[in-house]
C-alpha atoms as a PDB file:
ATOM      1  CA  UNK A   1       0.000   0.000   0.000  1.00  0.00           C
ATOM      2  CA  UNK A   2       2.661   2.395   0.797  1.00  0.00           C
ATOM      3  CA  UNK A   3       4.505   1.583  -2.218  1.00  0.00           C
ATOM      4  CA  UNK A   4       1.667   2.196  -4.691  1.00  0.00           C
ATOM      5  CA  UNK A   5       0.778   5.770  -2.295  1.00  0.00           C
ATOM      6  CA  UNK A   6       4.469   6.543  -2.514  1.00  0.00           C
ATOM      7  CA  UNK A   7       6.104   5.029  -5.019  1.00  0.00           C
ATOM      8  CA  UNK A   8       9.550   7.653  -5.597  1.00  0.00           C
ATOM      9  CA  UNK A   9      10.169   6.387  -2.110  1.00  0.00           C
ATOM     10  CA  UNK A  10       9.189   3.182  -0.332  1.00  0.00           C
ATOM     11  CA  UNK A  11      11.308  -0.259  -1.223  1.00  0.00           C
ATOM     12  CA  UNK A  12      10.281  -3.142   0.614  1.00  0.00           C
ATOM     13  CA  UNK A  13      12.578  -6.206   0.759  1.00  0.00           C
ATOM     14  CA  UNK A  14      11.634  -9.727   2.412  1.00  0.00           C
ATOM     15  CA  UNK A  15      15.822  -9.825   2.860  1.00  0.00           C
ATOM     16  CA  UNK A  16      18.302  -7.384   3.964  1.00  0.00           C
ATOM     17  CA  UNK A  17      22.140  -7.791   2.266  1.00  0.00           C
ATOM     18  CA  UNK A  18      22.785  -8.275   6.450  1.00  0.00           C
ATOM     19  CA  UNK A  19      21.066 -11.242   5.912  1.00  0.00           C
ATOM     20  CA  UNK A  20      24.007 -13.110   4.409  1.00  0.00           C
ATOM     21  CA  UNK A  21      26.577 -11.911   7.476  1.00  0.00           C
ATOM     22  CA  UNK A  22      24.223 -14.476   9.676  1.00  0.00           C
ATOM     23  CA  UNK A  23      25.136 -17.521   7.547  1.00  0.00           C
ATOM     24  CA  UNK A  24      28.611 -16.944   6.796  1.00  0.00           C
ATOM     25  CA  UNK A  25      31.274 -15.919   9.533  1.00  0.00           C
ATOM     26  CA  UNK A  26      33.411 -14.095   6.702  1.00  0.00           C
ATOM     27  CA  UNK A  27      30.322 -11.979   4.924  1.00  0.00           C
ATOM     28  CA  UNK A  28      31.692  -9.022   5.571  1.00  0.00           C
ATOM     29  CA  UNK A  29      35.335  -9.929   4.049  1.00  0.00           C
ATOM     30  CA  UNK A  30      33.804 -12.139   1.106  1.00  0.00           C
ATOM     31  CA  UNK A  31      31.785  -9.341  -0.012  1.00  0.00           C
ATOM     32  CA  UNK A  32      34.203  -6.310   0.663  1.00  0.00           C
ATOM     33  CA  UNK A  33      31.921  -4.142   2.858  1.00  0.00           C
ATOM     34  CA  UNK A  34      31.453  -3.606   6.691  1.00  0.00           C
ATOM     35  CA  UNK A  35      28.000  -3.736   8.795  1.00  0.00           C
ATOM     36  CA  UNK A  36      28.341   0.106   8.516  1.00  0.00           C
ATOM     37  CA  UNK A  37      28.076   0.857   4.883  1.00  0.00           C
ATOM     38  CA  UNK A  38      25.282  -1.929   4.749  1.00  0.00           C
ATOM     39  CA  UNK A  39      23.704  -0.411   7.382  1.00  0.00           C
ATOM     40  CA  UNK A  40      24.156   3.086   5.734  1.00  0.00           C
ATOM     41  CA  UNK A  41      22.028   1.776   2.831  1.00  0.00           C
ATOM     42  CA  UNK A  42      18.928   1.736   4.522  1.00  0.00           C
ATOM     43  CA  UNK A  43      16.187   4.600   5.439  1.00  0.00           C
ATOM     44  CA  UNK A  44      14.532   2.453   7.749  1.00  0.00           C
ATOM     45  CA  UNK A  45      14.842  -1.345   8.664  1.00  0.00           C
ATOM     46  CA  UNK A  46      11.713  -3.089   9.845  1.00  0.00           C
ATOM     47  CA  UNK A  47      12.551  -6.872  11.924  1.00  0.00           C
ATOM     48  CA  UNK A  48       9.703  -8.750  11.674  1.00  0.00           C
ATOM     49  CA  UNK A  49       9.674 -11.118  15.150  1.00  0.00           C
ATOM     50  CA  UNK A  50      10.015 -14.805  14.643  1.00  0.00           C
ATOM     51  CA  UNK A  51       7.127 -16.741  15.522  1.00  0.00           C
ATOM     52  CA  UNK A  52       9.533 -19.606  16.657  1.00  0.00           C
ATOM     53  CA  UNK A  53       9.684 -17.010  19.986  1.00  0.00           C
ATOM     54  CA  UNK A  54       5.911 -17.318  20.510  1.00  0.00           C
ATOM     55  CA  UNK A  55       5.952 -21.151  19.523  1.00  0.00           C
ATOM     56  CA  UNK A  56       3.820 -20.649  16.626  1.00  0.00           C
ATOM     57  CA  UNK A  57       6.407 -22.351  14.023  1.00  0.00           C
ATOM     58  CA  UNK A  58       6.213 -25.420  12.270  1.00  0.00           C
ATOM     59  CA  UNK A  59       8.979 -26.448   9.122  1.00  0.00           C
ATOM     60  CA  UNK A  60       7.541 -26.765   5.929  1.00  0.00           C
ATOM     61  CA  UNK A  61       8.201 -27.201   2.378  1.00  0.00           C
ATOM     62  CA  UNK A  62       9.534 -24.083   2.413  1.00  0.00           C
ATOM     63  CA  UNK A  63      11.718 -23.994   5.580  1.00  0.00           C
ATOM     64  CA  UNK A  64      14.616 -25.762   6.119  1.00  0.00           C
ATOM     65  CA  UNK A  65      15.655 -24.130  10.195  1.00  0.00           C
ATOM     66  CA  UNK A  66      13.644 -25.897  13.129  1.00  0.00           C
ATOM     67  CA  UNK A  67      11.699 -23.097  15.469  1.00  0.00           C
ATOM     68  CA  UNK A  68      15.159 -23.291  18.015  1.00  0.00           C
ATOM     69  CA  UNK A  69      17.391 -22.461  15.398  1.00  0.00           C
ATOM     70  CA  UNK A  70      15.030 -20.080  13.876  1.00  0.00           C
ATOM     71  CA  UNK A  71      14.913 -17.934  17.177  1.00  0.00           C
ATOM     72  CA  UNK A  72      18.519 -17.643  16.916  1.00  0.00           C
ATOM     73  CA  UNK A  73      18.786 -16.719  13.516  1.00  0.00           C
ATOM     74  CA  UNK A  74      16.594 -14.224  14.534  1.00  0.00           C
ATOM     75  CA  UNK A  75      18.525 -12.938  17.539  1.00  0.00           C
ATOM     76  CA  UNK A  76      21.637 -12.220  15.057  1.00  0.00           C
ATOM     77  CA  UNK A  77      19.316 -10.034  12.756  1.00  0.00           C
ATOM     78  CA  UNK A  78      18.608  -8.260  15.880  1.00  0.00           C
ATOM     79  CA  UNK A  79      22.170  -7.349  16.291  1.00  0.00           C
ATOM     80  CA  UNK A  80      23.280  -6.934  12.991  1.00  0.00           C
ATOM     81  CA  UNK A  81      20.293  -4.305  12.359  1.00  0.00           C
ATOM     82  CA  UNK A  82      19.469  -3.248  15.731  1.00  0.00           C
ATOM     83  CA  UNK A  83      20.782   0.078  15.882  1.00  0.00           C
ATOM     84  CA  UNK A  84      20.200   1.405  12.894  1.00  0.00           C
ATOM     85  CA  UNK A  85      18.741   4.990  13.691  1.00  0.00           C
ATOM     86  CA  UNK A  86      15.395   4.084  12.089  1.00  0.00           C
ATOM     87  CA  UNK A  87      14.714   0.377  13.657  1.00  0.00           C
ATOM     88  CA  UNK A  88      11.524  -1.400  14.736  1.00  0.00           C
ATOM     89  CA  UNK A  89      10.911  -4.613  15.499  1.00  0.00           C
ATOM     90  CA  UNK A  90       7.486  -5.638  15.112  1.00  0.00           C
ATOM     91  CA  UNK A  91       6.159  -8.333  18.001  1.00  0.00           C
ATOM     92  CA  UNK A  92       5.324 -11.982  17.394  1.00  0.00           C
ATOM     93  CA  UNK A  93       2.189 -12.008  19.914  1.00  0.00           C
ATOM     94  CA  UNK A  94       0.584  -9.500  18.247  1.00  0.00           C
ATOM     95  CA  UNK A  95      -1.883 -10.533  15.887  1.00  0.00           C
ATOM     96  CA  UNK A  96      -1.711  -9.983  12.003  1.00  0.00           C
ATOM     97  CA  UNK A  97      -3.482  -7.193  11.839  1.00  0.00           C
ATOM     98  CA  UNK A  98      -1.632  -4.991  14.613  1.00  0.00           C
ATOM     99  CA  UNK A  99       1.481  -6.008  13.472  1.00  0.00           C
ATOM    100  CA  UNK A 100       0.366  -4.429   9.864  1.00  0.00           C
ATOM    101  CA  UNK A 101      -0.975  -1.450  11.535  1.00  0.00           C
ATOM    102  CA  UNK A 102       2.219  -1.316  13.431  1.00  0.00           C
ATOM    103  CA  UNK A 103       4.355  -1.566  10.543  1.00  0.00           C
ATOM    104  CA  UNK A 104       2.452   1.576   8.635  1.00  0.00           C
ATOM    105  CA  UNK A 105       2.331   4.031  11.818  1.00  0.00           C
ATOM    106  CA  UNK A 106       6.110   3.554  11.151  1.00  0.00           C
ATOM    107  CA  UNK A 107       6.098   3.588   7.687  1.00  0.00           C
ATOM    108  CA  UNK A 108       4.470   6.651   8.126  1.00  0.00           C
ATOM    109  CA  UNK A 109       6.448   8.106  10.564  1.00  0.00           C
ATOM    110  CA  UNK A 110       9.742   7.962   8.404  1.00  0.00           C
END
């Protein structure tokens, strides 16, 4: 929705190029940049909450991590985007439709 009302300035991405510095201990090396200049390319950075945290996970055809090693992929996307000056994390327990409305209010607020 805010792509379509704003389209000169809202990108969404389902992956962050951080992403890859969880799964490989040399990322940063590998692919010549530092957690600073990735960091740098980013307005805003929204972390949606596992649902591994809230025990509402299950593997399927298209998962491969269990809800354990989920959570702790999700704890290093907390660090590795955490304090970027525009962060938000958006709760597990909430239900789908807060979390959207969450999501926008900060969309919003950017």
């Amino acid at each position: 929705m805010e792509a379509v009302r704003r389209p000169e300035s809202i990108v969404l991405f389902d992956r962050g190029t951080l992403d890859g510095a969880v799964y490989h201990d040399n990322f940063f090396e590998m692919m010549r940049t530092t957690r600073e200049e990735e960091l740098k390319r980013y307005s805003a950075v929204i972390l949606m909450e596992t649902m591994a945290n809230v025990g509402k996970y299950s593997k399927d055809g298209t998962r491969w991590e269990d809800a354990s090693h989920a959570s702790e992929i999700h704890g290093k996307l907390q660090k590795l985007y955490g304090d970027h000056p525009n962060f938000i994390e958006i709760p597990a327990k909430l239900d789908s439709v807060r979390r959207l409305a969450m999501m926008l209010d900060f969309i919003d607020s950017i």
